[in-house]
Protein backbone atom coordinates (compact mmCIF):
# COMPACT_ATOMS: atom_id res chain seq x y z
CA UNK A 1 23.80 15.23 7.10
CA UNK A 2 21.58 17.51 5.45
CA UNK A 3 22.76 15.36 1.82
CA UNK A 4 21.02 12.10 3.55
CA UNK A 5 17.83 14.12 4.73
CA UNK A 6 17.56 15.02 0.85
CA UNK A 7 17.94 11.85 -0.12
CA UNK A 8 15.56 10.45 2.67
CA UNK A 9 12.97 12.47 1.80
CA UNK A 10 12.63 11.97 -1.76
CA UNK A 11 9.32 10.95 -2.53
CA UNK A 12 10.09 8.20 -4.88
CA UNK A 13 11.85 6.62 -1.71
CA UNK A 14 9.17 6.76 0.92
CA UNK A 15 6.20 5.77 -1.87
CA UNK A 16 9.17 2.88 -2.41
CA UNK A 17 9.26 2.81 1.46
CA UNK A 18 5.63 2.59 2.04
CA UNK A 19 4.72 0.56 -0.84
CA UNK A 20 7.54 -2.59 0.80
CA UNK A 21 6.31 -2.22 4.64
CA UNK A 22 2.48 -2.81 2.91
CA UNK A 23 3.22 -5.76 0.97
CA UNK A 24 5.54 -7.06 3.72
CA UNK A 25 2.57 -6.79 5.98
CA UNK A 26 0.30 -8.55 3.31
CA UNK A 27 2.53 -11.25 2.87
CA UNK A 28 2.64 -11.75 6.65
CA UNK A 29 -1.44 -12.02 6.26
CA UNK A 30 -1.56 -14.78 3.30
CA UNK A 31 1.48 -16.98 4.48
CA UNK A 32 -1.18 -17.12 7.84
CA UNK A 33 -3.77 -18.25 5.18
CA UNK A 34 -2.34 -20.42 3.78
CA UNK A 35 -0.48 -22.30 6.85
CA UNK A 36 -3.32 -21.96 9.02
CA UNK A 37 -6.68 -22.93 6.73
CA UNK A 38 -5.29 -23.77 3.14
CA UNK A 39 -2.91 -26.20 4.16
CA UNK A 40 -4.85 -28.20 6.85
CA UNK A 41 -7.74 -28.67 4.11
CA UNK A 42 -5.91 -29.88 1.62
CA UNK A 43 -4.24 -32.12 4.19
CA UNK A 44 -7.61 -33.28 5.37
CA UNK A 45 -8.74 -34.04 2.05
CA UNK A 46 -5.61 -36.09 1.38
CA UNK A 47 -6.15 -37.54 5.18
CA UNK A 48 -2.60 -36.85 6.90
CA UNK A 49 -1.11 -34.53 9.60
CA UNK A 50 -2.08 -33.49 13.17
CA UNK A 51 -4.65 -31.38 15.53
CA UNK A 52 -4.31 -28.43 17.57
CA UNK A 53 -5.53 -26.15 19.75
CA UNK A 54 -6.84 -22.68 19.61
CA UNK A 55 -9.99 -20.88 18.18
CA UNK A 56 -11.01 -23.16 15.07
CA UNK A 57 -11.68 -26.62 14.23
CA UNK A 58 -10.10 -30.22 13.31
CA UNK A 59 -11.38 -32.29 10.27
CA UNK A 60 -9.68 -35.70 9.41
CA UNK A 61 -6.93 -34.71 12.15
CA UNK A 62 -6.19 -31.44 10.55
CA UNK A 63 -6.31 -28.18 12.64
CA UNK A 64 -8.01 -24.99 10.87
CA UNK A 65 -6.34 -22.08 13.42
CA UNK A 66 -8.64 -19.31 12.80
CA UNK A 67 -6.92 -17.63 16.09
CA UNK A 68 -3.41 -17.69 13.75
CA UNK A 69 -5.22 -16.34 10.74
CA UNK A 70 -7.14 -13.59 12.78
CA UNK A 71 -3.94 -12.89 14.99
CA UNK A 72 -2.37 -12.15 11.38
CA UNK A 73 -5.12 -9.73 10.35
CA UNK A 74 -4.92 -7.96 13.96
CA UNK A 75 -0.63 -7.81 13.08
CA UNK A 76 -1.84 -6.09 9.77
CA UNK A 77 -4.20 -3.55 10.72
CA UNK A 78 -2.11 -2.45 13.25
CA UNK A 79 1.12 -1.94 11.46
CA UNK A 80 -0.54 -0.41 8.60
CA UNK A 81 -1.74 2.50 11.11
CA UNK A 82 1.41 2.29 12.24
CA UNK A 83 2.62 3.02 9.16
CA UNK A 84 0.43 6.01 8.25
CA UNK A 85 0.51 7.55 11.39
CA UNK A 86 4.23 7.54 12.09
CA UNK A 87 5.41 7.34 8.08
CA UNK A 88 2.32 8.73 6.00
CA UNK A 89 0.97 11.75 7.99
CA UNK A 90 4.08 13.01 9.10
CA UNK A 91 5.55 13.30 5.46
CA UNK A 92 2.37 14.58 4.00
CA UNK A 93 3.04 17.38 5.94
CA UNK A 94 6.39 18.07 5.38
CA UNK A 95 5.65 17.85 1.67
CA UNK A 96 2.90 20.10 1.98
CA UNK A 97 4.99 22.95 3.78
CA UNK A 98 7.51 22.40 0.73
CA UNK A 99 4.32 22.91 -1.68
CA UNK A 100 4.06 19.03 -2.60
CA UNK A 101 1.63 17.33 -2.72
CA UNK A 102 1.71 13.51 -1.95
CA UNK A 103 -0.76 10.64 -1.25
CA UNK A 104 -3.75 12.66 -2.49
CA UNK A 105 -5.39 13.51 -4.94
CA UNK A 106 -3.58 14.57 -7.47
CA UNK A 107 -4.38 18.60 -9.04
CA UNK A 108 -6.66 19.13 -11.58
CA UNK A 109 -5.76 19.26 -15.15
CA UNK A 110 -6.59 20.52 -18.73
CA UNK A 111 -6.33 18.96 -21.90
CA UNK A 112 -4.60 20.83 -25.12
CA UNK A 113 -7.33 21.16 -27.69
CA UNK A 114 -4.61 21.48 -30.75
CA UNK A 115 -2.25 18.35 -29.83
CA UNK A 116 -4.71 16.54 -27.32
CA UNK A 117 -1.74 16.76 -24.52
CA UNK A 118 -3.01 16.25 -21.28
CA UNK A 119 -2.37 17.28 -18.10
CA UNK A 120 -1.38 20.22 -18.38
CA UNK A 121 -2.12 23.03 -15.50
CA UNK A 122 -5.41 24.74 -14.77
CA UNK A 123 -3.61 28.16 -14.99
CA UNK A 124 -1.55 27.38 -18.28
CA UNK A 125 -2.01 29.94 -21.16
CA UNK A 126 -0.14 27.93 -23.65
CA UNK A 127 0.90 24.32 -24.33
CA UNK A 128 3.92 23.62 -23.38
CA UNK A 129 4.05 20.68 -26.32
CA UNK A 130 2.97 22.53 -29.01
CA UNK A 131 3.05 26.13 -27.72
CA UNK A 132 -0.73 26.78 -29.12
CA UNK A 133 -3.12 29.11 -27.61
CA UNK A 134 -5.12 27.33 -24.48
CA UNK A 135 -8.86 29.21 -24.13
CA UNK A 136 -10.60 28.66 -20.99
C-alpha cells in the first residue's frame, strides 16, 4: 500500500490529474456551444432542422438553447470547485507539510552573473553550473 500512496501522490500525476478533469470539464462546456447555439445558426442560415423548448429562441425553425449552454457553464463551475476543494487544497497541504510547494507561486530565484544560469536559489553561494563565486 504505502508503494501506491507514493506513486499517487507524485506531483507530476495529480498536475496530470488535475490538468484532464479541467479540460474534460471544458470540453463538456464547448460541445454545449456548439450543439446548442453554433449548430442551430448555421442550420438556420442553411434553413433546415427543428424547434424547441427552453430558455432561448427559434430562427428559421432552429432552436438556440441558452438553458443547455448555461446548464453547461453551471456543470463547469461547479466541478472545477469540486476539483480544488476536494483535489487541489487537500494536496497543497500535504505537499506543504512534506516542504513542497505546488500550485503557487513558484520561489524566488537568482541569476549566475559568470554563466547567466538562472534559477538558481536565493541562499546559493556558488553556481552549481559553473561553480563561480555568487555576491549578493
Amino acid at each position: 500500500m504505502k508503494g501506491f500512496k507514493n506513486f499517487l501522490m507524485q506531483g507530476e500525476l495529480i498536475v496530470i490529474a488535475v490538468g484532464l478533469v479541467v479540460a474534460l470539464a471544458f470540453s463538456t462546456l464547448i460541445k454545449a456551444f456548439t450543439d446548442n447555439i453554433i449548430t442551430p445558426l448555421v442550420n438556420a442560415a442553411g434553413g433546415g432542422g427543428a424547434g424547441g423548448k427552453g430558455i432561448g429562441w427559434t430562427i428559421s425553425a432552429q432552436r438556440i438553447n441558452l438553458g443547455a449552454f448555461i446548464a453547461a457553464i453551471v456543470y463547469f463551475v461547479i466541478l472545477m470547485a469540486v476539483v480544488y476543494f476536494v483535489i487541489v487544497v487537500p494536496y497543497r497541504a500535504y505537499m506543504q507539510r512534506r516542504g513542497t510547494s505546488v500550485f503557487g507561486t513558484p520561489p524566488a530565484t537568482k541569476t549566475c552573473p559568470a554563466c547567466l544560469s538562472v534559477g538558481l536559489p536565493l541562499a546559493a553561494t556558488r553556481c552549481k553550473f559553473c561553480a563561480s563565486e555568487l555576491t549578493e
